[in-house]
PDB file of N, CA and C in Angstrom:
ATOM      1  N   UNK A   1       0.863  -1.184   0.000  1.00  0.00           N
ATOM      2  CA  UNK A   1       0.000   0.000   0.000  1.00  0.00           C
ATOM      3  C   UNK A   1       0.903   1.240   0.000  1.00  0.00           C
ATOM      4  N   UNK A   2       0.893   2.466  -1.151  1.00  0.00           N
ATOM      5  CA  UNK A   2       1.668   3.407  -0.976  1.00  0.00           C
ATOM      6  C   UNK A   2       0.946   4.714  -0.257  1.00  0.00           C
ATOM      7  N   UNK A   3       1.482   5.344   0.384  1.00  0.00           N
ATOM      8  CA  UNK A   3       1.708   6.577   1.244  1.00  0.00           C
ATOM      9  C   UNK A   3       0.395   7.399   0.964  1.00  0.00           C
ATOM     10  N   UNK A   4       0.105   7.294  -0.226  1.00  0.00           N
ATOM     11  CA  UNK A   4      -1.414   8.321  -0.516  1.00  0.00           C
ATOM     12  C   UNK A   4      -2.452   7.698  -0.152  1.00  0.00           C
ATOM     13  N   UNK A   5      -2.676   6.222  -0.543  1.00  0.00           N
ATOM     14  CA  UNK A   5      -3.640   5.205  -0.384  1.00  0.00           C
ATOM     15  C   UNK A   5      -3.583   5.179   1.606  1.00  0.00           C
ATOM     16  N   UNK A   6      -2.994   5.188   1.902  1.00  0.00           N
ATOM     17  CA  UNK A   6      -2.610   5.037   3.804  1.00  0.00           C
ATOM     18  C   UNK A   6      -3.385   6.659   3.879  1.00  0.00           C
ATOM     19  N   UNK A   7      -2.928   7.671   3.479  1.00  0.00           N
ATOM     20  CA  UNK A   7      -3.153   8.758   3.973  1.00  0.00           C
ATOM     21  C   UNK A   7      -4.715   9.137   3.609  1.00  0.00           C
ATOM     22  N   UNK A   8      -5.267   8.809   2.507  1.00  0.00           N
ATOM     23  CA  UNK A   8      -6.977   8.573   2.259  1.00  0.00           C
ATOM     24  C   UNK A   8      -7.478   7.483   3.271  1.00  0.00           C
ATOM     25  N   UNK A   9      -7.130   6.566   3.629  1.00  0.00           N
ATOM     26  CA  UNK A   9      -7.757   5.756   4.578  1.00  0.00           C
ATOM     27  C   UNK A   9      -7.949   6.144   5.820  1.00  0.00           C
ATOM     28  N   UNK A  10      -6.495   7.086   6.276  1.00  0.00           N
ATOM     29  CA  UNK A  10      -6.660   7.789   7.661  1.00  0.00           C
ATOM     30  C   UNK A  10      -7.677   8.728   7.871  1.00  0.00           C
ATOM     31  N   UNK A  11      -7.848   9.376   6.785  1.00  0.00           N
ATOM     32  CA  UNK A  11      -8.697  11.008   6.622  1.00  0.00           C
ATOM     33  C   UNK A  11     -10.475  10.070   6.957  1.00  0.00           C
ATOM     34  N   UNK A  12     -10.681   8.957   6.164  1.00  0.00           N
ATOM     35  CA  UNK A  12     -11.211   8.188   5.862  1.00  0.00           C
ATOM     36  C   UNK A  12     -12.174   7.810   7.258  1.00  0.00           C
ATOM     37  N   UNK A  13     -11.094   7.487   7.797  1.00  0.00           N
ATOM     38  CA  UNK A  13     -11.461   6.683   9.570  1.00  0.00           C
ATOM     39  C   UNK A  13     -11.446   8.303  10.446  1.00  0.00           C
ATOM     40  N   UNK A  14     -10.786   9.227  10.089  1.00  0.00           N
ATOM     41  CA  UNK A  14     -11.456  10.547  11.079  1.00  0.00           C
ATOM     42  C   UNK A  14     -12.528  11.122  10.805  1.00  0.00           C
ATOM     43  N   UNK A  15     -12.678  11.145   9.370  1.00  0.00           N
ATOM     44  CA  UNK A  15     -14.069  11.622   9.124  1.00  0.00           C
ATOM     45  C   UNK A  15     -15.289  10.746  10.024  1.00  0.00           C
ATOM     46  N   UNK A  16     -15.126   9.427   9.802  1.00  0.00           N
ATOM     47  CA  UNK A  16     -15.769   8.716  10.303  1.00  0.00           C
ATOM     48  C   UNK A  16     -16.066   9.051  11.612  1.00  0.00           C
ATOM     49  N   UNK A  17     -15.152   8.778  12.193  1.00  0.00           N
ATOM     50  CA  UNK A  17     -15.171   8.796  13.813  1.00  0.00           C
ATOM     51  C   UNK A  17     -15.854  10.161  14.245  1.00  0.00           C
ATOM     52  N   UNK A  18     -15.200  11.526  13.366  1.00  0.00           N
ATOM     53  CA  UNK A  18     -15.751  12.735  13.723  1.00  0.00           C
ATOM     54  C   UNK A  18     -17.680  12.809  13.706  1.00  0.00           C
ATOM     55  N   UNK A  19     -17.806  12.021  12.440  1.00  0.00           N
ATOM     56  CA  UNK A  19     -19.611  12.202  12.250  1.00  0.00           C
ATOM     57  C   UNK A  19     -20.048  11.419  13.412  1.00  0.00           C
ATOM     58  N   UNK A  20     -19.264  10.189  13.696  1.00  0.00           N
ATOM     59  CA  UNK A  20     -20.091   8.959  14.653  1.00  0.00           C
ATOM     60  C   UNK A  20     -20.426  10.142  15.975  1.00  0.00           C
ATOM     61  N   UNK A  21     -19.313  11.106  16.460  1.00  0.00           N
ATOM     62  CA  UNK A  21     -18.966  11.827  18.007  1.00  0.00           C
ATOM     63  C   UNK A  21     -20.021  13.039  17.746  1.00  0.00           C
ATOM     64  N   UNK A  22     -19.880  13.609  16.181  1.00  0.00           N
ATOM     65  CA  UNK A  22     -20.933  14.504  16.467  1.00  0.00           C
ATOM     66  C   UNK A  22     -22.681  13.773  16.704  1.00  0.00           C
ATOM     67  N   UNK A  23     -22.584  13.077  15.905  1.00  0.00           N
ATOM     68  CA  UNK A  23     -24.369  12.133  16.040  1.00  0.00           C
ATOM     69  C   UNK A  23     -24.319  11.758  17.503  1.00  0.00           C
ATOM     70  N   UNK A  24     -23.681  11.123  18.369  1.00  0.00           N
ATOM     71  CA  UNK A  24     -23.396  11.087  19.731  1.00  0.00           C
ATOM     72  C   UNK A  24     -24.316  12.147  20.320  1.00  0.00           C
ATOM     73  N   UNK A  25     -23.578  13.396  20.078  1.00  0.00           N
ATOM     74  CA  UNK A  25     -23.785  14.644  20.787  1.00  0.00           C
ATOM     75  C   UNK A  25     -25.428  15.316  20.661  1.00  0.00           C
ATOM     76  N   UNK A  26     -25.392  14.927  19.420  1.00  0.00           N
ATOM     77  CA  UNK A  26     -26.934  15.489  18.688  1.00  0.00           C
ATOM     78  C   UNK A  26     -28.316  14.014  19.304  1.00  0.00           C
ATOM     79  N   UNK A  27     -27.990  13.281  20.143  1.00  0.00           N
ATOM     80  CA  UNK A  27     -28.519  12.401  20.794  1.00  0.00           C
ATOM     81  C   UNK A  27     -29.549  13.042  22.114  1.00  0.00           C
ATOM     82  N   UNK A  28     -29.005  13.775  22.986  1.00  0.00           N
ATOM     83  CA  UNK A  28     -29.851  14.852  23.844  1.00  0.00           C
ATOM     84  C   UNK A  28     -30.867  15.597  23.281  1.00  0.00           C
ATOM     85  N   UNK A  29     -30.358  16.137  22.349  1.00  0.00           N
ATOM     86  CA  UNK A  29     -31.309  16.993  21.635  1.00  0.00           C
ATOM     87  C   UNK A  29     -32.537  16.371  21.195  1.00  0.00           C
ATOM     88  N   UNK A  30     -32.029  15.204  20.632  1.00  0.00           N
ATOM     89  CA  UNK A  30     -32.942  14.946  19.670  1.00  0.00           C
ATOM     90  C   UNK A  30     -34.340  14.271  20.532  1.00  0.00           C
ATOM     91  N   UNK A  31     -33.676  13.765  21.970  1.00  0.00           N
ATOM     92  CA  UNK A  31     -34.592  12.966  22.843  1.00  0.00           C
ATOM     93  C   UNK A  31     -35.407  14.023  23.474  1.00  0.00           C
ATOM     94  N   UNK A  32     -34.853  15.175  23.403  1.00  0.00           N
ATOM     95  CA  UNK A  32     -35.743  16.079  24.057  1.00  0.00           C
ATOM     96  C   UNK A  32     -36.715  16.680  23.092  1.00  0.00           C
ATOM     97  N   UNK A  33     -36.749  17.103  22.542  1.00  0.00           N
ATOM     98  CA  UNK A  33     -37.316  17.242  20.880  1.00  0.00           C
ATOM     99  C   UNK A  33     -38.604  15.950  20.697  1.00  0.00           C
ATOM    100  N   UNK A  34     -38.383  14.249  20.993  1.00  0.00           N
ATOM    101  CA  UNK A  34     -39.245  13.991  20.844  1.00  0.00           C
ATOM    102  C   UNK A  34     -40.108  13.600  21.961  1.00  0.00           C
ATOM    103  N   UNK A  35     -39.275  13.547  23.203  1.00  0.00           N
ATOM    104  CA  UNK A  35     -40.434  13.830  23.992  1.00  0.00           C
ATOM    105  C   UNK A  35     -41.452  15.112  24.203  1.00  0.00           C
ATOM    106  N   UNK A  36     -40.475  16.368  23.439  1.00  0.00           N
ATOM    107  CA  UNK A  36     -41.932  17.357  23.360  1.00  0.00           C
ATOM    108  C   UNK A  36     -42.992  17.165  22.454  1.00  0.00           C
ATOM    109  N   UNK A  37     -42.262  16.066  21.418  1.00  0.00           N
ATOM    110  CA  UNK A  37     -43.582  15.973  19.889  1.00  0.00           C
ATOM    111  C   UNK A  37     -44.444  14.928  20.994  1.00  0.00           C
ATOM    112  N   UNK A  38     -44.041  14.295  21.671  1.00  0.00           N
ATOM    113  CA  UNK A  38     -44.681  12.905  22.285  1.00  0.00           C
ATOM    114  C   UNK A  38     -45.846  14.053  23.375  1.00  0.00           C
ATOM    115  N   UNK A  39     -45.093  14.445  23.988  1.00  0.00           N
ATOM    116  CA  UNK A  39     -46.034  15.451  25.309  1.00  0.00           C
ATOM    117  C   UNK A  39     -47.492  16.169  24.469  1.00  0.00           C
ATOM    118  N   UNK A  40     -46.658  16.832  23.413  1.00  0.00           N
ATOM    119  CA  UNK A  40     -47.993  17.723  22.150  1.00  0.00           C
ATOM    120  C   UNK A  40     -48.886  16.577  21.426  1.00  0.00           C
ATOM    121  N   UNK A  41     -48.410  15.538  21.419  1.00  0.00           N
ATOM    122  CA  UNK A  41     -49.704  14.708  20.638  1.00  0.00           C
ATOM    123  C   UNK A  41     -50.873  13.951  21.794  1.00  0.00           C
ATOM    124  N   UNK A  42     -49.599  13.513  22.641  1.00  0.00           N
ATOM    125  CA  UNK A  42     -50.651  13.125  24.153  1.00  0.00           C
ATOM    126  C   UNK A  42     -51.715  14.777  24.590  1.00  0.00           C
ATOM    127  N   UNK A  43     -51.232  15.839  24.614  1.00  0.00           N
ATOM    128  CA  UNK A  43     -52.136  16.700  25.301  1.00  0.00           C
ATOM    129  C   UNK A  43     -53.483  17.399  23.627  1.00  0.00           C
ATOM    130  N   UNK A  44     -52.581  17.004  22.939  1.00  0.00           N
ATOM    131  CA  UNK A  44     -54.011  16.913  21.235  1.00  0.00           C
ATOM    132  C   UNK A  44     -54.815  15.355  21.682  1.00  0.00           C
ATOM    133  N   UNK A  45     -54.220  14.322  21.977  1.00  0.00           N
ATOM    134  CA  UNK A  45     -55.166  13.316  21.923  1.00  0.00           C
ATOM    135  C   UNK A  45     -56.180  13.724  23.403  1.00  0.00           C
ATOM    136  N   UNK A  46     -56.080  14.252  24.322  1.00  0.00           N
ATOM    137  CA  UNK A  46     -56.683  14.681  25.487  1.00  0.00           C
ATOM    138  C   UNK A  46     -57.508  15.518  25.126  1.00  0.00           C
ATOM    139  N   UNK A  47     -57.311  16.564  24.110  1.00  0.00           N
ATOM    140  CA  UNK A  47     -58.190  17.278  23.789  1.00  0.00           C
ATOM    141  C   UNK A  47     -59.574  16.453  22.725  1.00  0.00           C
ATOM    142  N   UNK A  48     -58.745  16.005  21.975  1.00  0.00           N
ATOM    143  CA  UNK A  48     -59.578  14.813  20.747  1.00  0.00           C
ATOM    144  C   UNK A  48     -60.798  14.287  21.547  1.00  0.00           C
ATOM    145  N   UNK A  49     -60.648  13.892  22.755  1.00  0.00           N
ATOM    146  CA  UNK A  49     -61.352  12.896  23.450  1.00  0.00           C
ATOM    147  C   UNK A  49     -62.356  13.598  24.056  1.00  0.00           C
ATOM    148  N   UNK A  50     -62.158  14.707  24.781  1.00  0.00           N
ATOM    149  CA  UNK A  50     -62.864  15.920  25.384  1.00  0.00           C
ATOM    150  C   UNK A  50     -64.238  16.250  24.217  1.00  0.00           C
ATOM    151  N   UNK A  51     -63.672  16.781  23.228  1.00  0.00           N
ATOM    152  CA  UNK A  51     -64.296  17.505  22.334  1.00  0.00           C
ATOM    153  C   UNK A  51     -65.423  16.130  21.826  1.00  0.00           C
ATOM    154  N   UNK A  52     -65.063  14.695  21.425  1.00  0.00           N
ATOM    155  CA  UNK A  52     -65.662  13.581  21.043  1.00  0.00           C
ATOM    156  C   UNK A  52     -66.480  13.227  21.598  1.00  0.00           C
ATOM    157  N   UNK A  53     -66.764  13.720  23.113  1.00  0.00           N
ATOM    158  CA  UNK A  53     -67.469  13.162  24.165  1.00  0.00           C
ATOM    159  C   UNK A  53     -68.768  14.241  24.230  1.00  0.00           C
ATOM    160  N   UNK A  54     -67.950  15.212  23.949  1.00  0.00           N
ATOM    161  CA  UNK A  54     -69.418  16.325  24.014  1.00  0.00           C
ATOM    162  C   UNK A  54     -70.385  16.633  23.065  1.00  0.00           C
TER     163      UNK A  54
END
């Protein structure tokens, strides 16, 4: 394997590693995010039910 082919493979495996650490990070967010879509459809289905009944 010559020196360029080694040096694309390295860039290769940091890129990698860099996207895997940022998706990591973007993991909080994203759980908080769907427990607010989760909280807004539970307090629409509460309403759904209210309004169905009357």
């Amino acid at each position: 394997m010559n020196i360029i082919n080694m040096v694309k493979k390295y860039q290769k495996k940091k890129a990698k590693k860099a996207a895997k650490e940022e998706l990591k990070q973007m993991i909080p967010t994203l759980r908080s995010a769907l427990n607010e879509v989760t909280s807004g459809l539970d307090e629409l289905n509460g309403l759904l039910k209210k309004i169905t009944r009357s």
